[in-house]
Protein backbone atom coordinates (compact mmCIF):
# COMPACT_ATOMS: atom_id res chain seq x y z
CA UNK A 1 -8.79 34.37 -9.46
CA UNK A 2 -5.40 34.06 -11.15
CA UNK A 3 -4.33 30.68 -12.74
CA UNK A 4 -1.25 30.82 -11.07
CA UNK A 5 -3.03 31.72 -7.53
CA UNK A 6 -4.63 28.28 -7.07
CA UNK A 7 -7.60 26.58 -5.22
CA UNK A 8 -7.46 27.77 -1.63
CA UNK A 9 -7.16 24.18 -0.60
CA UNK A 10 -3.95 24.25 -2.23
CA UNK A 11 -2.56 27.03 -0.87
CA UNK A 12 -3.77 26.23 2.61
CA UNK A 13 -2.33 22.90 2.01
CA UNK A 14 1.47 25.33 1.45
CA UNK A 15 0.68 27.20 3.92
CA UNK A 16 1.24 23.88 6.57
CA UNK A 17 3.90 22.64 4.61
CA UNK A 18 5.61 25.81 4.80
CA UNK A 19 4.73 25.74 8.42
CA UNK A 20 6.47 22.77 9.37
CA UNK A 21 9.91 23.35 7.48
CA UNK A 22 10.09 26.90 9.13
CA UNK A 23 9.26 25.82 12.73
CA UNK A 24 11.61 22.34 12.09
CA UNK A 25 9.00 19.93 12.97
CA UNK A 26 10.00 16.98 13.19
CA UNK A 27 8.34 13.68 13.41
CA UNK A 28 5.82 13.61 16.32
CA UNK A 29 5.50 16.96 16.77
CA UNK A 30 2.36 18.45 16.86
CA UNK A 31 0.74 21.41 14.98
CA UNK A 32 -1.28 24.19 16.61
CA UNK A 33 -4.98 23.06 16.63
CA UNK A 34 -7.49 23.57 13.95
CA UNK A 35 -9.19 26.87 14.97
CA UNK A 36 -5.84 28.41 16.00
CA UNK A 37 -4.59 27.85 12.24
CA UNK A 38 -7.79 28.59 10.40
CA UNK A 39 -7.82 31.81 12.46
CA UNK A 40 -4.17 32.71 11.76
CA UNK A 41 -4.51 31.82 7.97
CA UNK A 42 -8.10 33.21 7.84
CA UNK A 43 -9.58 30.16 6.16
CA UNK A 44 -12.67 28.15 6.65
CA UNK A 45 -12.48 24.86 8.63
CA UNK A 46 -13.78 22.75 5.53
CA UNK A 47 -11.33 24.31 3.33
CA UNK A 48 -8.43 23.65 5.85
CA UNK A 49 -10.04 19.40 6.36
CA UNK A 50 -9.71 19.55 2.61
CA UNK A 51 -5.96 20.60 2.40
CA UNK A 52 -5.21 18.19 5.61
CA UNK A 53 -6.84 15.37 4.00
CA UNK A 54 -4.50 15.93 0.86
CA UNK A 55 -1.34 16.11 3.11
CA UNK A 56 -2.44 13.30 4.84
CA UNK A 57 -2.92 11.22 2.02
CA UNK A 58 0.64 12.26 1.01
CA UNK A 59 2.07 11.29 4.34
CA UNK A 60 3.25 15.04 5.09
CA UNK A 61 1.00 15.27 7.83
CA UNK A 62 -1.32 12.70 10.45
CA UNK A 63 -4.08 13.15 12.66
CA UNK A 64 -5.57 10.96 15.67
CA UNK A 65 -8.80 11.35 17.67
CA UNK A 66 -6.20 12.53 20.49
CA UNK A 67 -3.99 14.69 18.48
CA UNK A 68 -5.52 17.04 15.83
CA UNK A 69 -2.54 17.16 13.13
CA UNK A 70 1.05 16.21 13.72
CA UNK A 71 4.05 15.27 11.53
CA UNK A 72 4.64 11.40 10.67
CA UNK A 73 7.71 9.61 10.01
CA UNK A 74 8.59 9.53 6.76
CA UNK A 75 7.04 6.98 4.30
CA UNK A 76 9.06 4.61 3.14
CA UNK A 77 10.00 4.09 -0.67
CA UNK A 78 9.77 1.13 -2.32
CA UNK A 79 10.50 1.19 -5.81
CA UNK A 80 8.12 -0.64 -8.51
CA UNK A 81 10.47 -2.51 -10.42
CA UNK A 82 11.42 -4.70 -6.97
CA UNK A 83 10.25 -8.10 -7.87
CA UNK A 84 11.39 -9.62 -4.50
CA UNK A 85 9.51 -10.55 -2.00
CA UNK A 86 7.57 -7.78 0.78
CA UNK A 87 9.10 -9.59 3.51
CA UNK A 88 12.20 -8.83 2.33
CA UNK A 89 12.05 -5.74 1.66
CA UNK A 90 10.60 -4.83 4.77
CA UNK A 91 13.53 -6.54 6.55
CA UNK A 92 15.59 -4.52 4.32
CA UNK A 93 14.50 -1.79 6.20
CA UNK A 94 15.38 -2.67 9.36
CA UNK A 95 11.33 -3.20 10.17
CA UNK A 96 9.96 -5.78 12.14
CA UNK A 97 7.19 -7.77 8.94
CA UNK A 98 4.65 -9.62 10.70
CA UNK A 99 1.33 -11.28 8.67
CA UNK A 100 -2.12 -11.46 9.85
CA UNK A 101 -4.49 -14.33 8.20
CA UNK A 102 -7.73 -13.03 6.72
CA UNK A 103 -8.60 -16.18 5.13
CA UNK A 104 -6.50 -18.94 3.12
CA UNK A 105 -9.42 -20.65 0.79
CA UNK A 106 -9.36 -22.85 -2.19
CA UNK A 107 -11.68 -21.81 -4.92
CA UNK A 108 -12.53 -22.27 -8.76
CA UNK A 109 -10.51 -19.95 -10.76
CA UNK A 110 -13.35 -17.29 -11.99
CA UNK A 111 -12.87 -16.37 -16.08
CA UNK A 112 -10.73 -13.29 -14.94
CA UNK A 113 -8.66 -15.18 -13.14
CA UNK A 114 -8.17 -17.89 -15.72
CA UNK A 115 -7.25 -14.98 -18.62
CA UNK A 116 -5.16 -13.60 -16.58
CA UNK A 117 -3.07 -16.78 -14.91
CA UNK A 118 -3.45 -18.66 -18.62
CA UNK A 119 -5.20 -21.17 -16.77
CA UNK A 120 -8.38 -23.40 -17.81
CA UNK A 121 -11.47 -21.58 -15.83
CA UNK A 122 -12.75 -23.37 -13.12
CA UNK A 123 -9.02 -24.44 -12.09
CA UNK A 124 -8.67 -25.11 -8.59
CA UNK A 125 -6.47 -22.01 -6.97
CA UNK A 126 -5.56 -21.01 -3.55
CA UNK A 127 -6.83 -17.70 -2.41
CA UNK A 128 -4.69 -15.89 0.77
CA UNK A 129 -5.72 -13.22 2.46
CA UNK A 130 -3.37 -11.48 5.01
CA UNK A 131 -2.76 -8.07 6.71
CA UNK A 132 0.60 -7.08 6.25
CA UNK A 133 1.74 -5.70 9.51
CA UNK A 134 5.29 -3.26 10.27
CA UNK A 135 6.45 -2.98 13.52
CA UNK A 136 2.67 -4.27 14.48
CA UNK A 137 1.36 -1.56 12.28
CA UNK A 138 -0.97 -3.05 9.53
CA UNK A 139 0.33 -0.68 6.31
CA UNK A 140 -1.46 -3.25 3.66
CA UNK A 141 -4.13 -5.63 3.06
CA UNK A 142 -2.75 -8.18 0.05
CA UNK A 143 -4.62 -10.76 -1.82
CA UNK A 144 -2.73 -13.12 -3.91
CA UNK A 145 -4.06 -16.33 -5.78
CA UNK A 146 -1.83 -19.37 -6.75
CA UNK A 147 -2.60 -22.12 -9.27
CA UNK A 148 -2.64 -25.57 -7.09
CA UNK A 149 -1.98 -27.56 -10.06
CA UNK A 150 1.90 -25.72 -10.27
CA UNK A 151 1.85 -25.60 -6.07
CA UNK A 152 0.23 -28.43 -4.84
CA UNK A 153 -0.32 -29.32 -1.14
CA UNK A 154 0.61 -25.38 -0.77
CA UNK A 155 -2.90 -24.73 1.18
CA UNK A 156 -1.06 -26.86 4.35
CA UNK A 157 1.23 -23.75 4.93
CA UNK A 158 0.83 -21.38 7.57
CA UNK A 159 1.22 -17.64 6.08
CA UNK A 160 1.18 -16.00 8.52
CA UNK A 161 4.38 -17.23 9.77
CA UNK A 162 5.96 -18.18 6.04
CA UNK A 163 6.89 -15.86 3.23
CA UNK A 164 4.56 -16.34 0.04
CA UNK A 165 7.95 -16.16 -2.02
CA UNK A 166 10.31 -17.94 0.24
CA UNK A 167 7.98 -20.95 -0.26
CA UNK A 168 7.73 -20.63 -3.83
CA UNK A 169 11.48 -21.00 -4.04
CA UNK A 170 12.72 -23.04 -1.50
CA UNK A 171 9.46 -25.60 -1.36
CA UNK A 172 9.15 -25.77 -5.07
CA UNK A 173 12.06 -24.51 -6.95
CA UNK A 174 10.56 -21.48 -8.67
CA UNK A 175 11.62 -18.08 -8.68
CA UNK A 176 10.22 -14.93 -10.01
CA UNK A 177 11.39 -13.93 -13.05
CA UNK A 178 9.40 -11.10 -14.18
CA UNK A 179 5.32 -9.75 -13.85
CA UNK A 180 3.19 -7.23 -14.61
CA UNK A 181 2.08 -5.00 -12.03
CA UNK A 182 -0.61 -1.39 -12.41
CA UNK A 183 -0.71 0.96 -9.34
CA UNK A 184 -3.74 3.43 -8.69
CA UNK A 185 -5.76 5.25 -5.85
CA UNK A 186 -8.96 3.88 -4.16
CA UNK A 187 -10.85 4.56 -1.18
CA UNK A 188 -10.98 2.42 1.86
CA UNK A 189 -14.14 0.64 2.42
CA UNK A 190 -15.75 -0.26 6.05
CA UNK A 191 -13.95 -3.62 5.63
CA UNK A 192 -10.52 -2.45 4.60
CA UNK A 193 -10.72 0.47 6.75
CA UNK A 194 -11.10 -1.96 9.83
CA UNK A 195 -8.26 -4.24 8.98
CA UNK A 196 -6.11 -1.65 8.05
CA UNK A 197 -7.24 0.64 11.20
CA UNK A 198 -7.76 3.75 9.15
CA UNK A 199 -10.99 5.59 8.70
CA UNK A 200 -13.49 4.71 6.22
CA UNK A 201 -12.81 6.28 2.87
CA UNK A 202 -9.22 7.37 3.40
CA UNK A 203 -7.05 7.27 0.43
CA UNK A 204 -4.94 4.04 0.08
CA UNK A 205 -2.84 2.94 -3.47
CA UNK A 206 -4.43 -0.25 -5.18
CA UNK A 207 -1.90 -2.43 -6.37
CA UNK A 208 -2.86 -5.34 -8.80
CA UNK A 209 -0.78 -7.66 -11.13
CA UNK A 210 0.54 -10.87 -12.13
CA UNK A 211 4.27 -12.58 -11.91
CA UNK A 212 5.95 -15.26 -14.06
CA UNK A 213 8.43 -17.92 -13.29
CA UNK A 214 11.19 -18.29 -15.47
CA UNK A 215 9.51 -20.52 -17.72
CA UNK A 216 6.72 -17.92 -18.62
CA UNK A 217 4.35 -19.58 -16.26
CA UNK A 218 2.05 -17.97 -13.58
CA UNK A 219 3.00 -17.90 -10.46
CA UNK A 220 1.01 -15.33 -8.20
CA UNK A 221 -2.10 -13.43 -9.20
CA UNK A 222 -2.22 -10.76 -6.62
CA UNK A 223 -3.72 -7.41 -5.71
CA UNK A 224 -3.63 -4.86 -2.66
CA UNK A 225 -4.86 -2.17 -1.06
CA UNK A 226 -1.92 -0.11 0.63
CA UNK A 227 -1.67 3.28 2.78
CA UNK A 228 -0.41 5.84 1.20
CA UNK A 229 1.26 7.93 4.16
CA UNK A 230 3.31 4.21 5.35
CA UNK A 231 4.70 3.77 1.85
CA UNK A 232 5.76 5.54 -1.13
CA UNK A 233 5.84 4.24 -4.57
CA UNK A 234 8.82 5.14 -6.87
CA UNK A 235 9.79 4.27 -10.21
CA UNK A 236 12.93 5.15 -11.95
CA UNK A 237 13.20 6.53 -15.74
CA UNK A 238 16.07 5.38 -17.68
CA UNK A 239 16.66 6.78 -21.32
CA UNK A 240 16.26 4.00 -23.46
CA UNK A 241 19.04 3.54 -25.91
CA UNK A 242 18.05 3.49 -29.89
């Protein structure tokens, strides 16, 4: 095979691309089935799974148990460097953010937590976990842990109906000044996959970090798993001046 002809996942996963821009699908519209394309494009049905699952994954393309492969809307971006808050920025978008509870639990800071949060371990913290729902869609599950000591009597507060953030600064005065955040791909376990109503094993971005207030101090330990074909990640490069 040639280097430049790639895998035939690849070009099977071209192949639909190309498919869609020349018929001008647009979102909802579905594609011929399965065996009508891997007949037409003379490909095996594991081979054309593989190149779907890639699309998917990049929000090109969806699938339900009712309809075999159709186009989604497009994912929305949201760019890295945003240190406000997700409700925001889903309201930004003209989206309807709603929250479900998980669980909202106080615990001992474990010794990763403490390193991380420059806390003693075995501090008391608050532990939140929500579904993040978009126009009753649940696009991400989010963790986040906050020091009590810097938030106390924060446990009493519903989240599912307040913003994590909007607390932080209109309860207690402190806004975000700047964090740390790394991005990279996981798989969806059983548990995730049922909160987040995607199958088991799909391809979601895992999002973990930590923010500061203004005074260098911890504020939000936080990590979450995310669907890749709701939301796009984007960061921009700037030429840094010597």
């Amino acid at each position: 095979m040639d280097a430049y002809e790639g895998r035939p996942r690849d070009k099977i996963a071209e192949q639909i691309e190309c498919y869609i821009i020349e018929n001008q699908l647009k979102p909802g519209d579905a594609l011929p089935s399965e065996r009508q394309l891997c007949e037409a494009w003379k490909c095996n049905r594991m081979t054309f799974r593989a190149a779907a699952k890639r699309l998917i994954a990049a929000g090109t393309l969806a699938s339900t148990p009712l309809v075999n492969y159709y186009v989604p809307e497009p994912r929305m971006l949201r760019n890295l460097q945003d240190l406000g808050s997700f409700t925001d920025w889903v309201q930004n978008q003209n989206k309807r953010i709603t929250n479900r509870n998980v669980s909202k639990t106080v615990i001992p800071a474990s010794a990763r937590m403490a390193e991380r949060m420059r806390l003693p371990q075995g501090s008391q913290v608050l532990q939140i976990i929500r579904v993040r729902l978009m126009d009753d869609e649940p696009i991400s599950l989010d963790t986040s842990i906050v020091p009590l000591d810097k938030f106390p009597g924060i446990e009493s507060y519903d989240f599912e109906k307040h913003s994590l953030y909007k607390v932080f600064r209109e309860q207690y005065g402190v806004e975000i000044s700047h964090g740390t955040e790394e991005v990279s791909l996981t798989f969806a376990d059983e548990w995730e996959a049922g909160l987040l109503e995607i199958p088991e094993g799909s391809a979601c971005y895992f999002l973990n970090g930590v923010t500061f207030d203004t005074q260098n101090t911890a504020v939000d330990l936080f990590k979450g798993v995310t669907r890749t074909e709701k939301i796009k990640f984007i960061s921009e490069l700037r030429k840094e001046e010597k």
